[in-house]
Structures are given as structure tokens and as C-alpha cells.
C-alpha atoms as a PDB file:
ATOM      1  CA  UNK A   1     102.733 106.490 101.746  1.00  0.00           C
ATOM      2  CA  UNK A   2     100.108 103.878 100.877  1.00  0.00           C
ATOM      3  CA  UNK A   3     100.069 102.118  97.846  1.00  0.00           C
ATOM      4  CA  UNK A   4      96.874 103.036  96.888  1.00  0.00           C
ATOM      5  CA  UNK A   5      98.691 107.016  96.213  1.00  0.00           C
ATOM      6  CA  UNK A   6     102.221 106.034  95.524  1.00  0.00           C
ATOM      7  CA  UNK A   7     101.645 105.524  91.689  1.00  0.00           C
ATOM      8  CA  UNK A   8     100.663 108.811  90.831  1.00  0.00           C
ATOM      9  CA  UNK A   9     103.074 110.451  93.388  1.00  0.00           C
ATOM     10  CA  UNK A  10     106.404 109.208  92.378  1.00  0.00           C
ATOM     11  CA  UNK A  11     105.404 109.492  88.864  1.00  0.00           C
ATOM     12  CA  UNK A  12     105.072 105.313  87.921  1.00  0.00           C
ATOM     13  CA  UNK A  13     104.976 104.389  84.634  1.00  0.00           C
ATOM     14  CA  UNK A  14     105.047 101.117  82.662  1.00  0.00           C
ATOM     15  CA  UNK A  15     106.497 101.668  79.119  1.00  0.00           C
ATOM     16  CA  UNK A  16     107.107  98.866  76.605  1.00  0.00           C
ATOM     17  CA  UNK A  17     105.872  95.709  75.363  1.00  0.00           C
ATOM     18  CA  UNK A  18     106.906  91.899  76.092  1.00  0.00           C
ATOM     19  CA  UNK A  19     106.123  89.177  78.663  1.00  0.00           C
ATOM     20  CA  UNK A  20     108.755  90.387  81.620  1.00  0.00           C
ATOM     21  CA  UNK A  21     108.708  93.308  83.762  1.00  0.00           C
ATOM     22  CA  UNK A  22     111.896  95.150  84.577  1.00  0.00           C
ATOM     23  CA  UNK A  23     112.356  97.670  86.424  1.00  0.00           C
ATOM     24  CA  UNK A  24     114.627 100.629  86.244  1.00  0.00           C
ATOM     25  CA  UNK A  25     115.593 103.082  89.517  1.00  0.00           C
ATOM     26  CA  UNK A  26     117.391 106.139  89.164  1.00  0.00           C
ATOM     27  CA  UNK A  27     119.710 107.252  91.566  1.00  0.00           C
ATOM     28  CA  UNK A  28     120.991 110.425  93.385  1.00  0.00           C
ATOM     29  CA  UNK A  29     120.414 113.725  92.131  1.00  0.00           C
ATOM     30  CA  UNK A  30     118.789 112.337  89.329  1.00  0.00           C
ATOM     31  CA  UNK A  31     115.223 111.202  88.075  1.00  0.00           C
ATOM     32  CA  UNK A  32     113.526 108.586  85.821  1.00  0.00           C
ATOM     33  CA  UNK A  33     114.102 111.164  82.944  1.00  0.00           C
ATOM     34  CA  UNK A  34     118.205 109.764  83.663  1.00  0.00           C
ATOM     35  CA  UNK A  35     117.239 106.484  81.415  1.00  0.00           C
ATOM     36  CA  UNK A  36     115.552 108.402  78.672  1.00  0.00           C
ATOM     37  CA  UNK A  37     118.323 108.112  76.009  1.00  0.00           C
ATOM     38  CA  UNK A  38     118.393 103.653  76.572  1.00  0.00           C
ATOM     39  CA  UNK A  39     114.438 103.100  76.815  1.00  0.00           C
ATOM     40  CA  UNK A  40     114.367 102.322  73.260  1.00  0.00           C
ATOM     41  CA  UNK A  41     116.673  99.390  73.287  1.00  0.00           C
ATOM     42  CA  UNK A  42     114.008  97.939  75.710  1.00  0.00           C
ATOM     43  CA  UNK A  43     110.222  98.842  75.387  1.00  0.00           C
ATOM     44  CA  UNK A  44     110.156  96.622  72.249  1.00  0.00           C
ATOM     45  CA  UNK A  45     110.922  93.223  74.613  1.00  0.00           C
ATOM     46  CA  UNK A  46     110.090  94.081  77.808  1.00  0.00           C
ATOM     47  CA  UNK A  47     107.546  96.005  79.926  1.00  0.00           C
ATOM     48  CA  UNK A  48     109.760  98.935  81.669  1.00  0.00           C
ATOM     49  CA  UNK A  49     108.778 100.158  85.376  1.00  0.00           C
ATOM     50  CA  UNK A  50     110.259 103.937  86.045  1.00  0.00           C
ATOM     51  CA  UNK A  51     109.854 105.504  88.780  1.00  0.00           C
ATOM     52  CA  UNK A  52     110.900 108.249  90.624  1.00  0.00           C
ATOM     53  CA  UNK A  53     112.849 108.303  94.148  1.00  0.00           C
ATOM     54  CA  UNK A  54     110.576 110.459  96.924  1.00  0.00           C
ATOM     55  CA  UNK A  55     113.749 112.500  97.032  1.00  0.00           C
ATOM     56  CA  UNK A  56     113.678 113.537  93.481  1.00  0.00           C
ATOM     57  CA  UNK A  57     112.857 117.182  92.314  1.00  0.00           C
ATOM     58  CA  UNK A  58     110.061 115.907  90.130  1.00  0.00           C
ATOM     59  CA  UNK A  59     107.902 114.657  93.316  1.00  0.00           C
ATOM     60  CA  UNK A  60     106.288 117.015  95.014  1.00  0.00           C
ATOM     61  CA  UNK A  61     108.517 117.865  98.205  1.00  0.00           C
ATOM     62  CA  UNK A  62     105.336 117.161 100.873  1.00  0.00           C
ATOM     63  CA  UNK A  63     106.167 113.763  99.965  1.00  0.00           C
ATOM     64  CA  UNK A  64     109.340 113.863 101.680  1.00  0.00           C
ATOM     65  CA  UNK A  65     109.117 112.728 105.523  1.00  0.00           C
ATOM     66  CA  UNK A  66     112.598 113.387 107.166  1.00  0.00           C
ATOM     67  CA  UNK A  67     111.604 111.069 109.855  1.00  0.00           C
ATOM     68  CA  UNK A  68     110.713 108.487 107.567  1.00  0.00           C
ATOM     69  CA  UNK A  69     113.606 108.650 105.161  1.00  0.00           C
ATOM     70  CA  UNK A  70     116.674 108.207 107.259  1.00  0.00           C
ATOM     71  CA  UNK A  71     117.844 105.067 105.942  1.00  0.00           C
ATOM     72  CA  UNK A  72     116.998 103.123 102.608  1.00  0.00           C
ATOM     73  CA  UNK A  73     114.809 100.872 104.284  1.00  0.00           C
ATOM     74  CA  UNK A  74     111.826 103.336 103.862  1.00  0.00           C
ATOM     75  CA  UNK A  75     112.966 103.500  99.769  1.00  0.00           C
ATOM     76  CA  UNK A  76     112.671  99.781  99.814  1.00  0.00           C
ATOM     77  CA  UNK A  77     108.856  99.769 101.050  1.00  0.00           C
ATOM     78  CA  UNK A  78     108.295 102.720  98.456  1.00  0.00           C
ATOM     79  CA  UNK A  79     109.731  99.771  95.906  1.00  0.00           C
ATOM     80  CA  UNK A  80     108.080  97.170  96.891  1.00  0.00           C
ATOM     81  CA  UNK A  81     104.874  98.852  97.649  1.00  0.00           C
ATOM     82  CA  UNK A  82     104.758 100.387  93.630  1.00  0.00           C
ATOM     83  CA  UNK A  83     105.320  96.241  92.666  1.00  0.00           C
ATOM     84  CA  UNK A  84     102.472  95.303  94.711  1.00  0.00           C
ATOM     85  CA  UNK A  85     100.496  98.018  93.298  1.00  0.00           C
ATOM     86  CA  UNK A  86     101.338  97.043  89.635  1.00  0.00           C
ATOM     87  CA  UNK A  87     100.680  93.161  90.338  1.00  0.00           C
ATOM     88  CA  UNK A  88     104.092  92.287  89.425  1.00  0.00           C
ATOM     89  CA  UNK A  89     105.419  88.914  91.444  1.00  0.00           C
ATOM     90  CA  UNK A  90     108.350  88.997  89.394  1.00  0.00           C
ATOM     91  CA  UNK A  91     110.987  91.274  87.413  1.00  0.00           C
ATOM     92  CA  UNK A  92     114.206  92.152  86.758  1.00  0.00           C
ATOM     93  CA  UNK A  93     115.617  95.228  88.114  1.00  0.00           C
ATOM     94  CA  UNK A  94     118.344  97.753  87.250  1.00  0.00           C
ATOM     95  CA  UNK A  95     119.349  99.768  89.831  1.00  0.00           C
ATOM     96  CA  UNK A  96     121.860 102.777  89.361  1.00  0.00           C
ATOM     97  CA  UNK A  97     124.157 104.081  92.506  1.00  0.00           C
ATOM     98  CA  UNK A  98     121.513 104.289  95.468  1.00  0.00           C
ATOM     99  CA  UNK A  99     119.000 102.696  94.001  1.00  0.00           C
ATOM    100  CA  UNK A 100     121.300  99.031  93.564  1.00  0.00           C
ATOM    101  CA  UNK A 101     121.705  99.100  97.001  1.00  0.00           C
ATOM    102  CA  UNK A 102     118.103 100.102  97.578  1.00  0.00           C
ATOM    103  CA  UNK A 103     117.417  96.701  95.030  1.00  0.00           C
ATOM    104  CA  UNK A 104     119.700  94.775  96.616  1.00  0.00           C
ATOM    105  CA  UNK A 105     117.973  95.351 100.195  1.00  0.00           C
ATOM    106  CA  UNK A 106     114.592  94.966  98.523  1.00  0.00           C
ATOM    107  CA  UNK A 107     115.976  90.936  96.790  1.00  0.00           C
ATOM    108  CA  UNK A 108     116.836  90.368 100.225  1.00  0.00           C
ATOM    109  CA  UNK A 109     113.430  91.022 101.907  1.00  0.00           C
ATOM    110  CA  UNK A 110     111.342  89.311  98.786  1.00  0.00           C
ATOM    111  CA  UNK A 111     113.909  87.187  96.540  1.00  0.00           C
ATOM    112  CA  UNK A 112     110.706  85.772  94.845  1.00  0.00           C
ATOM    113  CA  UNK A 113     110.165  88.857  93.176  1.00  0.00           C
ATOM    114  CA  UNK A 114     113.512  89.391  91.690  1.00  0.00           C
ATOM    115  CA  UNK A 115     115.115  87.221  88.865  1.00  0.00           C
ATOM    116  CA  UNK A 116     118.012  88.807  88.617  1.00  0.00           C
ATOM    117  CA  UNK A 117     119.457  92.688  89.664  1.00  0.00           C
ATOM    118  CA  UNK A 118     122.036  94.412  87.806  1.00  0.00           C
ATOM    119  CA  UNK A 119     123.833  97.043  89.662  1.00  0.00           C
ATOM    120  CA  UNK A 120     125.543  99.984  87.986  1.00  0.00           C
ATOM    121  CA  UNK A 121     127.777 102.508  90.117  1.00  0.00           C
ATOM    122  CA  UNK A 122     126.917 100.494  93.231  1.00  0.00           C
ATOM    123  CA  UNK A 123     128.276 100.920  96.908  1.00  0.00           C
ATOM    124  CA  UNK A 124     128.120  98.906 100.174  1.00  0.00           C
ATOM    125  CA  UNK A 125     129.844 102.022 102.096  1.00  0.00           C
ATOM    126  CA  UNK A 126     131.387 105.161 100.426  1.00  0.00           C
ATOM    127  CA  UNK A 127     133.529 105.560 103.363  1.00  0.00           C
ATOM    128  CA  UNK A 128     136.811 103.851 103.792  1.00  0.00           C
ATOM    129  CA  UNK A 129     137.382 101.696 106.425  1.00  0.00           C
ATOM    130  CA  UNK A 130     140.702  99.894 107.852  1.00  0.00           C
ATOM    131  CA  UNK A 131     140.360  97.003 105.385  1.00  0.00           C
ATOM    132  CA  UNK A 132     137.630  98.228 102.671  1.00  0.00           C
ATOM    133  CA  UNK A 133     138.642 101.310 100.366  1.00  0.00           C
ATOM    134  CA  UNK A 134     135.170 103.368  99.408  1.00  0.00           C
ATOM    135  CA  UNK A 135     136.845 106.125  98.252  1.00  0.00           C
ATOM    136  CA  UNK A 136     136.368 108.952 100.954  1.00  0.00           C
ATOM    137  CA  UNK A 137     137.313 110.020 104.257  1.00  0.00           C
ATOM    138  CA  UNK A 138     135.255 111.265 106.921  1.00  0.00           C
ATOM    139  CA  UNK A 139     136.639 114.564 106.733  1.00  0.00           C
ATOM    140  CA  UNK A 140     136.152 114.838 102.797  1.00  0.00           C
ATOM    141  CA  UNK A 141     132.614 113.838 103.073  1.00  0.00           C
ATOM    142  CA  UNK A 142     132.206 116.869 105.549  1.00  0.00           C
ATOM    143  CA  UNK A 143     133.474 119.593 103.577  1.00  0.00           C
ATOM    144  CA  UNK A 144     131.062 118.015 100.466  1.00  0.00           C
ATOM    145  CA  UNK A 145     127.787 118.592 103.053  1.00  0.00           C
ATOM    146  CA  UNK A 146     129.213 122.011 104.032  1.00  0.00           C
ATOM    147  CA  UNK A 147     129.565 122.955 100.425  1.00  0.00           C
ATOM    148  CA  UNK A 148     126.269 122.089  99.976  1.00  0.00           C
ATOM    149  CA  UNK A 149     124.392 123.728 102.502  1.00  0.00           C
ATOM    150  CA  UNK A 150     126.906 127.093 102.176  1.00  0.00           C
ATOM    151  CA  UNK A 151     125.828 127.512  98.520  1.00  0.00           C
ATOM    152  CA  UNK A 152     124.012 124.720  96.687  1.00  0.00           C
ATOM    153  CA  UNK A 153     124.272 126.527  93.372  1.00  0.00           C
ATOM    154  CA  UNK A 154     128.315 126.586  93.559  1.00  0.00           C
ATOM    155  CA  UNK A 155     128.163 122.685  94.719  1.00  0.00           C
ATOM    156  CA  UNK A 156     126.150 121.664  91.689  1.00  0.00           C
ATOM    157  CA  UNK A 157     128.295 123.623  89.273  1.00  0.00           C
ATOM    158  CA  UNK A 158     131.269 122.024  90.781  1.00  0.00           C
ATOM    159  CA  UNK A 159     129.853 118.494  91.530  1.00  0.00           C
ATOM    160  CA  UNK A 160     127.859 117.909  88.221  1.00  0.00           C
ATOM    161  CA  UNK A 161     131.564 117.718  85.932  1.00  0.00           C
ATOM    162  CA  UNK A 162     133.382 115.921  88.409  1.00  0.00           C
ATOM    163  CA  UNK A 163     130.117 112.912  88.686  1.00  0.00           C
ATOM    164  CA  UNK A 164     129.764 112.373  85.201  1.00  0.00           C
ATOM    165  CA  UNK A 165     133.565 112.407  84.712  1.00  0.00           C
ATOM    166  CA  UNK A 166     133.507 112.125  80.586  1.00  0.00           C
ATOM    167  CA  UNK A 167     133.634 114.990  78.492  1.00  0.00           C
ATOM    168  CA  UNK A 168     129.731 115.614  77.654  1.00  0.00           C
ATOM    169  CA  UNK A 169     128.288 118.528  78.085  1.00  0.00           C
ATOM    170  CA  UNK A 170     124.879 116.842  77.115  1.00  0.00           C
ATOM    171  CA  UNK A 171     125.228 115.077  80.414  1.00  0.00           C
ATOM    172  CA  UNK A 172     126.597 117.240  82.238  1.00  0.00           C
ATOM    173  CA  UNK A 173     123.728 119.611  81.749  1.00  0.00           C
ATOM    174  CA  UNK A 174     121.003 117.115  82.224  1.00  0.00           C
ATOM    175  CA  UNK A 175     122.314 115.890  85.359  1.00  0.00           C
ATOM    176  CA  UNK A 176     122.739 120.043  86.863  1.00  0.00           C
ATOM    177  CA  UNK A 177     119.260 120.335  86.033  1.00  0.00           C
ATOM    178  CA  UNK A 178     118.084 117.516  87.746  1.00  0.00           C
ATOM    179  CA  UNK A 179     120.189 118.007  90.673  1.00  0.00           C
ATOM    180  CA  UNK A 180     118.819 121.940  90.602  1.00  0.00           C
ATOM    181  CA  UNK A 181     115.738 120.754  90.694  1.00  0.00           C
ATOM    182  CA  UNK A 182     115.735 119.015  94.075  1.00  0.00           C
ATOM    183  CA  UNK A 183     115.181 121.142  97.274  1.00  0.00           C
ATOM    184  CA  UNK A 184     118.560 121.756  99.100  1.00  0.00           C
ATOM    185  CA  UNK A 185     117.908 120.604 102.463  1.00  0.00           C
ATOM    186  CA  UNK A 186     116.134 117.508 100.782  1.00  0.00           C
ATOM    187  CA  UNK A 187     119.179 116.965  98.834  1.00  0.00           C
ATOM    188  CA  UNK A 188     121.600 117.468 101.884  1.00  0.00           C
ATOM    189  CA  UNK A 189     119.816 115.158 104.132  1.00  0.00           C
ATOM    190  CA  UNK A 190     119.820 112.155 101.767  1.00  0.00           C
ATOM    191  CA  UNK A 191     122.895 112.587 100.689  1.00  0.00           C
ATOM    192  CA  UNK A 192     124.065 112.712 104.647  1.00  0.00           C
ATOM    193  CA  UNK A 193     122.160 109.154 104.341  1.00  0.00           C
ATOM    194  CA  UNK A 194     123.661 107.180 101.478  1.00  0.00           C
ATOM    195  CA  UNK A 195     127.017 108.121 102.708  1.00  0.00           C
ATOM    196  CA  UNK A 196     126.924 107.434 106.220  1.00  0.00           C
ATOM    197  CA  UNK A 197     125.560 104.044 105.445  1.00  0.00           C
ATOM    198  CA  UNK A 198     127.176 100.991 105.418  1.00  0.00           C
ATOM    199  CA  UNK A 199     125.546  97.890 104.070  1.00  0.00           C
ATOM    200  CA  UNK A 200     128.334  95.252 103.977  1.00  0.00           C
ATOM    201  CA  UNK A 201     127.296  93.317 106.503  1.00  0.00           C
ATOM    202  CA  UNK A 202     124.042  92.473 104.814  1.00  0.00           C
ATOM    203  CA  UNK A 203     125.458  91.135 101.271  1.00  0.00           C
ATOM    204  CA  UNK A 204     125.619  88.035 102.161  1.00  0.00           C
ATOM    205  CA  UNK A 205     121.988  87.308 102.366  1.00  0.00           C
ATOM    206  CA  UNK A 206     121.073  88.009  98.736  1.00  0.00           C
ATOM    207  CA  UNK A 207     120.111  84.856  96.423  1.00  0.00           C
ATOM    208  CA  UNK A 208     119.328  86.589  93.481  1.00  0.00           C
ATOM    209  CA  UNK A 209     122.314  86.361  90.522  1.00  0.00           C
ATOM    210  CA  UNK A 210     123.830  89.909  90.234  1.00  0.00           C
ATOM    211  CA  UNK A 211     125.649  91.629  87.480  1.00  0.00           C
ATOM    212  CA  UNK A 212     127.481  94.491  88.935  1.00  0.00           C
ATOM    213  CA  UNK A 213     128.318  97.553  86.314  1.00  0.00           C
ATOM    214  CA  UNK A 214     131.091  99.598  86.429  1.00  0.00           C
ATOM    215  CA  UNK A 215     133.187 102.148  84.908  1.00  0.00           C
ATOM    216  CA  UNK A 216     136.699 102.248  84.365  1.00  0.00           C
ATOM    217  CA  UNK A 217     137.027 105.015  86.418  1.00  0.00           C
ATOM    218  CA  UNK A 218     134.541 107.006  88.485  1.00  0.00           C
ATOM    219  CA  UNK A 219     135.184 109.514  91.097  1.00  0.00           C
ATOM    220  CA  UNK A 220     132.280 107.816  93.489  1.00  0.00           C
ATOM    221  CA  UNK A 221     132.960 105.016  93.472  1.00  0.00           C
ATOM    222  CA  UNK A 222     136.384 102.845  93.156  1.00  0.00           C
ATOM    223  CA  UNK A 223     137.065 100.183  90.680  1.00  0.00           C
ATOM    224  CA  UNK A 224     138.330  97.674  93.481  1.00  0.00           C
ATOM    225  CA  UNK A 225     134.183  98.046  95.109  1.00  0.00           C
ATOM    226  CA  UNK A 226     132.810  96.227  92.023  1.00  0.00           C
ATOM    227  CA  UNK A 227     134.932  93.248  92.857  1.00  0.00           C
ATOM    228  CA  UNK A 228     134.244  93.568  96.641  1.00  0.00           C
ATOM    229  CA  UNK A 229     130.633  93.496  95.281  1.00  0.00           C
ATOM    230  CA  UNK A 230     131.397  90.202  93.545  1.00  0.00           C
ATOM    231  CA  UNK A 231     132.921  88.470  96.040  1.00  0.00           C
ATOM    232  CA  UNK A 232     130.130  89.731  99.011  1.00  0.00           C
ATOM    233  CA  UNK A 233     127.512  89.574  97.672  1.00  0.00           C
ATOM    234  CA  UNK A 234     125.566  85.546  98.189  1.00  0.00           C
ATOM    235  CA  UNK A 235     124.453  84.871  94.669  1.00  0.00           C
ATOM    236  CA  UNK A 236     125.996  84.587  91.474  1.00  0.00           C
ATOM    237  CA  UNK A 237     127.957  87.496  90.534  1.00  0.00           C
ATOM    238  CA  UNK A 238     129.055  88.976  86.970  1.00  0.00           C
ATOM    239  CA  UNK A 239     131.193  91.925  86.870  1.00  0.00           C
ATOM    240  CA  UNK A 240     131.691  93.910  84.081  1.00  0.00           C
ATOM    241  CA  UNK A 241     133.934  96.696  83.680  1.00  0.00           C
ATOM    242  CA  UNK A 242     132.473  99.376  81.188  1.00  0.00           C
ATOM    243  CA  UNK A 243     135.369 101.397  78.843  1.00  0.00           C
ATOM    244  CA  UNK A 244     134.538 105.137  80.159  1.00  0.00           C
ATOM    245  CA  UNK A 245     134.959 107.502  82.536  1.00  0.00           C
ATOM    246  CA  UNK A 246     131.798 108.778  85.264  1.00  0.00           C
ATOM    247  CA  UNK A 247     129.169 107.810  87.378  1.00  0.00           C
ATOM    248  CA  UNK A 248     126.613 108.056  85.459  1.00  0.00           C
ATOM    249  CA  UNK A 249     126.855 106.141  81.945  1.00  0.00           C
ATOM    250  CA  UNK A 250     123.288 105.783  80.992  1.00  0.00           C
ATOM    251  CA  UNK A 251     123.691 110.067  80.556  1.00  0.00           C
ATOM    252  CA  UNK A 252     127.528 110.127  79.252  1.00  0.00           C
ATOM    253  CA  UNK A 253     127.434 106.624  77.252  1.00  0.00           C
ATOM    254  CA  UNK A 254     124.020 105.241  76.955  1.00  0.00           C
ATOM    255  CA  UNK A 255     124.630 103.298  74.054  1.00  0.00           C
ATOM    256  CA  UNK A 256     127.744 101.215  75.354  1.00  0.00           C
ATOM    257  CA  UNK A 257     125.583 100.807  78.797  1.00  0.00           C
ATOM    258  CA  UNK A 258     122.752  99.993  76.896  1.00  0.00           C
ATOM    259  CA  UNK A 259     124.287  97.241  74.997  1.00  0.00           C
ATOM    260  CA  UNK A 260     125.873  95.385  78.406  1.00  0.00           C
ATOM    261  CA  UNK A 261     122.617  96.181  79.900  1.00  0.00           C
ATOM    262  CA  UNK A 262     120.805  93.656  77.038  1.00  0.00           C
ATOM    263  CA  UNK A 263     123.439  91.014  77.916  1.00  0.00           C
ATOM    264  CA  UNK A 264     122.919  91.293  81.292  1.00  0.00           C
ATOM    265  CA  UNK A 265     119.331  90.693  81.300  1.00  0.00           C
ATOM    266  CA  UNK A 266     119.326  88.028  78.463  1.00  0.00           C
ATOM    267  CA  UNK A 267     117.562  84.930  80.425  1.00  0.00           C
END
């Protein structure tokens, strides 16, 4: 997709007012709409980037190449691509569940552009492994993509609850219409994606400082990851532990994310 068509086809926008650019990516199932309830505890000091992933259901679904889009790399150029196309040589970035690995792969191929990512939800590798817990088995992760593909409805009813983990309906509507409104086999073949990936071996090579958000308890992703996070990752590394339940706070608690979120990206 070249740049010149990428702002108007994964919806940019640039909200706000203030000196700095940050940017914030939405993740799985979900679209820029996600951060709608924290925007106002930013556009008054900074100059917001949203976007939304090609995968989303609020891009058009020509937009999605499955040839292209087998790994994150192809997200990255997307990311780096709408920067160019803005003129931005330099942001912060907030990155929820895909999209803090997609930042974190994006710091490492342009650290200039990056003063700092903050990483809520993130994962190297859902999968567990002999000496790294992710959370899910091989076998588990199978039965989720045959759930999916035998009845996406029944999956999303099912899923939606379990993701956002606290009790909010609010949220838990918002994110079963967002997830409804992607195209199944778009939505089965990235998920197959994120979860069979395995970034660990690159963490190492970030520079940029990195405050890695968590919840106390979320069904994606394990408690003990934020701290591999810490540890892995190259730069300097904040964790902070968030006092709720889910995977998606900035929908179930936007006002406690929101306030972490304003000390993470103090300078």
C-alpha cells in the first residue's frame, strides 16, 4: 500500500493539540474507536495519531493482502509508512496487545523515531515453551481457530467476556461489535499470525525506554510475561502492574489506564 493512499485507507487521523506526536495502535479485534473513552486526557497536550490496523472491520477488506500480511513485519511498514506520510521524525507510541509488538519491531528498525513505547497487554510468544510460560498450548490454540471458523458468531459471544475479563458490559459490547465487524476468514488468519509468532529472540535489539502495562490478571496474557518483557527487552524498562482484571483496560478501566498512561509518557 503506498503512502501516498494509506492515510485515507486505514482511517489516519491526528487529534489534539501540543508540540509532541504520539501515537496510539489498537490491537486485535478491535479499532481506533478502542481509545475513544482516554482521548480526552490527551488532545489538550499532545497531537494524537490513530489509526486503524488493515485487519480491522472499519477498513475496507480489499485492503487486506493474505500474502502480504503473514507476519507483523508488513504492519510495521503500514506504521512507518503513515509516519512518513504525516512528517513525523519523532513520537511516542502506545501500543496495545499486537500492536506493542508491532511498535516494538517498528523502534527496532527506526529508533530515531521513537522516544519512548509503552506497551499494554504485550506478548513476545503466546505459546508456552519449555522455559517461557505464554499462557497456551498448542492444542488450546487449535480448538480457539476451529471455534472460529465452525461458527464465528458463537466464538465472539464466548471470547468477548472472557478478553475483557472485568464485569462491564459497556466493554464487553463495544469490543463484540468490533470483533463482529471484521470478516471471519480475515479475523482467523491474523489471529493464526499473532499466535504462532514468536518474537523473543528480537528484544534485545530495542534502544528505546519501554514501559510495559499490565493487568493484574488477564486471560491472554500472564502476569510473569510483563516481567519477561522487562528483563528482554534492551532499553530501559518500567513495569507497571494495573489493579483490574482483562485485556483490554482502555474499554473496561480507561480512567485508571489513562492516568498510568500520563505518567508514562511524562518526559
Amino acid at each position: 500500500m503506498v503512502s501516498t493512499t494509506i492515510l485515507n485507507a486505514l482511517n489516519v487521523r491526528v487529534v489534539g493539540s501540543g508540540d509532541k506526536y504520539v501515537v496510539f495502535a489498537h490491537g486485535f479485534g478491535t479499532d481506533q474507536s478502542a481509545w475513544q473513552r482516554i482521548l480526552q486526557y490527551f488532545t489538550p497536550y499532545y497531537r494524537v495519531i490513530l489509526y486503524d490496523l488493515v485487519c480491522a472491520g472499519s477498513v475496507n477488506p480489499d485492503y487486506f493482502d493474505f500474502r502480504r500480511y503473514t507476519t507483523l513485519d508488513a504492519y510495521v511498514d503500514d506504521l512507518l509508512n503513515i509516519l512518513d506520510a504525516l512528517g513525523v521524525n519523532r513520537c511516542a507510541y502506545v501500543g496495545h496487545s499486537v500492536s506493542a509488538m508491532i511498535g516494538i519491531l517498528a523502534s527496532i528498525r527506526r529508533p530515531e523515531l521513537f522516544s519512548k513505547l509503552v506497551l499494554i497487554g504485550a506478548s513476545p510468544r503466546f505459546l508456552n515453551d519449555r522455559d517461557y510460560h505464554g499462557g497456551f498450548e498448542q492444542e488450546e490454540i487449535e480448538k480457539v481457530f476451529s471455534a472460529m471458523e465452525a461458527n464465528y458468531e458463537a466464538w465472539v459471544h464466548g471470547f468477548a467476556p472472557l478478553a475483557v475479563g472485568a464485569d462491564v458490559p459497556t466493554a464487553v459490547r463495544e469490543f463484540s461489535r468490533t470483533l463482529f465487524n471484521m470478516r471471519p476468514d480475515i479475523s482467523l488468519f491474523v489471529s493464526r499470525a499473532v499466535f504462532n509468532s514468536d518474537l523473543r529472540g528480537v528484544l534485545g535489539l530495542v534502544r528505546v525506554p519501554c514501559w510495559i502495562i499490565q493487568t493484574a490478571k488477564d486471560v491472554s496474557v500472564p502476569a510473569s510475561v510483563a516481567n519477561y518483557l522487562r528483563d528482554h527487552l534492551g532499553g530501559r524498562n518500567t513495569v507497571v502492574i494495573l489493579e483490574t482484571e482483562g485485556h483490554l483496560p482502555h474499554l473496561s478501566a480507561p480512567g485508571l489506564l489513562a492516568r498510568k498512561l500520563r505518567h508514562a509518557l511524562a518526559p
